[in-house]
Structures are given as C-alpha cells and as structure tokens.
C-alpha atoms as a PDB file:
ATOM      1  CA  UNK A   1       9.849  -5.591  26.470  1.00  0.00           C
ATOM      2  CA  UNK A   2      11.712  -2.870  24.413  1.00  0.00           C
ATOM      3  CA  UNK A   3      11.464  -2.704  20.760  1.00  0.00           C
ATOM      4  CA  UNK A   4      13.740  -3.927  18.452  1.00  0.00           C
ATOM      5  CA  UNK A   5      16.671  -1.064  17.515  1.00  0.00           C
ATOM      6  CA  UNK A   6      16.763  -2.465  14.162  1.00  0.00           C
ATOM      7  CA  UNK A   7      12.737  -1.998  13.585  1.00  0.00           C
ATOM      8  CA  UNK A   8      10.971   0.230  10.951  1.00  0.00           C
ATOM      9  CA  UNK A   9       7.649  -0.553  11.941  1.00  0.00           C
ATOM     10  CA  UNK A  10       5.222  -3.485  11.151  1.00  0.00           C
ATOM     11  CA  UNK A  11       2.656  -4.596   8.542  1.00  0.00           C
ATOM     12  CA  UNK A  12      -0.304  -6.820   8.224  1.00  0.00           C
ATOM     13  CA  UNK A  13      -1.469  -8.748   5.011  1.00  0.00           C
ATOM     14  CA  UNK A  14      -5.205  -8.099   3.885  1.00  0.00           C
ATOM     15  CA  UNK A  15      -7.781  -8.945   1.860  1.00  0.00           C
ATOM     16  CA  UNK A  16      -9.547  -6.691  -0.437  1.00  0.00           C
ATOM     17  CA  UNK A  17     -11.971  -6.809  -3.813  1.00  0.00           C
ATOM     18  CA  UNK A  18      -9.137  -5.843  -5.437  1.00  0.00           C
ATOM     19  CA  UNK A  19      -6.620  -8.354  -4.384  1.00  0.00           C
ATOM     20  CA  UNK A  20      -3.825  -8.777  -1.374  1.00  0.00           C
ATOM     21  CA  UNK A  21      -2.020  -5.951   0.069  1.00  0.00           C
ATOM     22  CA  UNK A  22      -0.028  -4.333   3.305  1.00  0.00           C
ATOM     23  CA  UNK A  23      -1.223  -1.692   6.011  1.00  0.00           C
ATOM     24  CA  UNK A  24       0.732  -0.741   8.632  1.00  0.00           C
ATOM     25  CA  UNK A  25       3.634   1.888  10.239  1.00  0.00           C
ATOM     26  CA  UNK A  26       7.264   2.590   8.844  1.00  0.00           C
ATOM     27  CA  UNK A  27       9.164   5.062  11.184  1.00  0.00           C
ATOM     28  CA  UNK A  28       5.512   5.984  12.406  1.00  0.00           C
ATOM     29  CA  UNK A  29       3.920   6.602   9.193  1.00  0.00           C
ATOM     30  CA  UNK A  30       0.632   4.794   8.156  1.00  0.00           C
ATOM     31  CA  UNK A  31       1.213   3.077   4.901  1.00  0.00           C
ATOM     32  CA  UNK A  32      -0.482   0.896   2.313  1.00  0.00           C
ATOM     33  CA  UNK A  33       1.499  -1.586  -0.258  1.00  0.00           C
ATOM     34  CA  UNK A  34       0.101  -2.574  -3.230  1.00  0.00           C
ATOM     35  CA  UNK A  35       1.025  -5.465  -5.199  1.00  0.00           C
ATOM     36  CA  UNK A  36       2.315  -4.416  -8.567  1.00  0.00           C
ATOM     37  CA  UNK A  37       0.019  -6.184 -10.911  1.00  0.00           C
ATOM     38  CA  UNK A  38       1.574  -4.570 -14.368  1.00  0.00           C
ATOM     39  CA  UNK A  39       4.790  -5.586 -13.540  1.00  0.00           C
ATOM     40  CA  UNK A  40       6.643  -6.885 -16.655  1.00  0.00           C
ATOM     41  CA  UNK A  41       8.621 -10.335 -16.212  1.00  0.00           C
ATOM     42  CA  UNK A  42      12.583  -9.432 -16.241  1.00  0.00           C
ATOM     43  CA  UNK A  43      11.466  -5.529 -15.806  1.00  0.00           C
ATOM     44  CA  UNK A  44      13.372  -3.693 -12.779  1.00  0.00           C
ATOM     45  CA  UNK A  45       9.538  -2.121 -11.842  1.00  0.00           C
ATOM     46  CA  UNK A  46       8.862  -3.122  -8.102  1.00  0.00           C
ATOM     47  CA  UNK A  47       6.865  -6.349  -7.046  1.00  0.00           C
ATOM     48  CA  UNK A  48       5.191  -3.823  -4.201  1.00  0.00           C
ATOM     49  CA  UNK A  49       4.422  -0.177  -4.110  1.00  0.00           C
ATOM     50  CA  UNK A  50       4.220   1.886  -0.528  1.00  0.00           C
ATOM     51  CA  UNK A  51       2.016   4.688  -0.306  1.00  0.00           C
ATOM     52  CA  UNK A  52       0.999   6.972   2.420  1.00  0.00           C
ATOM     53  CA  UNK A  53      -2.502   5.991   4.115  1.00  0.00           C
ATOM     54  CA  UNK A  54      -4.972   8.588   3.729  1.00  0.00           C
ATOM     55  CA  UNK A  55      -7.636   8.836   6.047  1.00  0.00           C
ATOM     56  CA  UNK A  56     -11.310   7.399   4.638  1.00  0.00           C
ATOM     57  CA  UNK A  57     -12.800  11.192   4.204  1.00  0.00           C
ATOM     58  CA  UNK A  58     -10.067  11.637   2.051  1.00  0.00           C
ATOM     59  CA  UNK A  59     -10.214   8.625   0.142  1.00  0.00           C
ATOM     60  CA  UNK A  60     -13.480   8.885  -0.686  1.00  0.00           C
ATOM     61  CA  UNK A  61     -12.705  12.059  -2.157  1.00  0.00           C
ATOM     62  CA  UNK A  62      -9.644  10.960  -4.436  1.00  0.00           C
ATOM     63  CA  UNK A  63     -11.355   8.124  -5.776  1.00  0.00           C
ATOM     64  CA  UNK A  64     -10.930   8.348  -9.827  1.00  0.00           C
ATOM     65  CA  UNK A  65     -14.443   7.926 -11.316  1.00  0.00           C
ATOM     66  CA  UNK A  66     -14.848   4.893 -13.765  1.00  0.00           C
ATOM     67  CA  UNK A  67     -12.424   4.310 -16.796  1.00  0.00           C
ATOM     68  CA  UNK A  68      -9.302   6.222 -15.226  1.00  0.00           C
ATOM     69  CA  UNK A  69      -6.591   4.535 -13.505  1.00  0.00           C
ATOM     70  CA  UNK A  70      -7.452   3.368 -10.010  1.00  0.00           C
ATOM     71  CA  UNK A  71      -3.210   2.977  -9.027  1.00  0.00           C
ATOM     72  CA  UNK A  72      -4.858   0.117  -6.809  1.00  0.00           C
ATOM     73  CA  UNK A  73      -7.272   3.239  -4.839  1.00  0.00           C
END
C-alpha cells in the first residue's frame, strides 16, 4: 500500500509522570511534543512544542538537576 504523498510522518499519544505528550517521525525525524502548560489564555504562545528526540544516554545526561527548568525533560 503506498504512503500517503501528502504525509509528514506519524505520532502516538503517551502517558508520562509528567503529563500527556507526542513521539513519533516528521519527514523522518524522531520527535517529542510537549503540551504547553504555561501557556497564557488569549497569548499567541503554542498549545504544543516539537522537539528533536534524543536518544536515552543523552537524556540522562541533559537532565537539569532540581530547581531549574525541566522545559518538560
């Protein structure tokens, strides 16, 4: 069955300890969307944020240690 022209790529909703969000492939790059939880009402911020996956070795390593900013990480 070929693939849709119009097609980006595909996500899947999941669950986390921090709340819902997206993993998947756009134009064959792993991604990750993250709800925007600081969103304003009215403001013209984004409801979802998409980030480049980085691999679990790397993750680990980027985590911010407690009291900074997570971003959602």
């Amino acid at each position: 069955m070929p693939q849709n022209p119009d097609e980006l790529g595909a996500l899947w909703m999941k669950s986390g300890a921090k709340g819902d969000y997206m993993t998947g492939t756009i134009n064959g790059v792993a991604v990750v969307l993250f709800k925007n939880d600081r969103k304003e009402p009215g403001s013209k911020q984004p409801d979802w944020r998409v980030m480049k996956s980085k691999p679990r070795e790397e993750r680990a390593a980027t985590v911010p240690s407690q009291g900074e900013d997570s971003e959602g990480w």
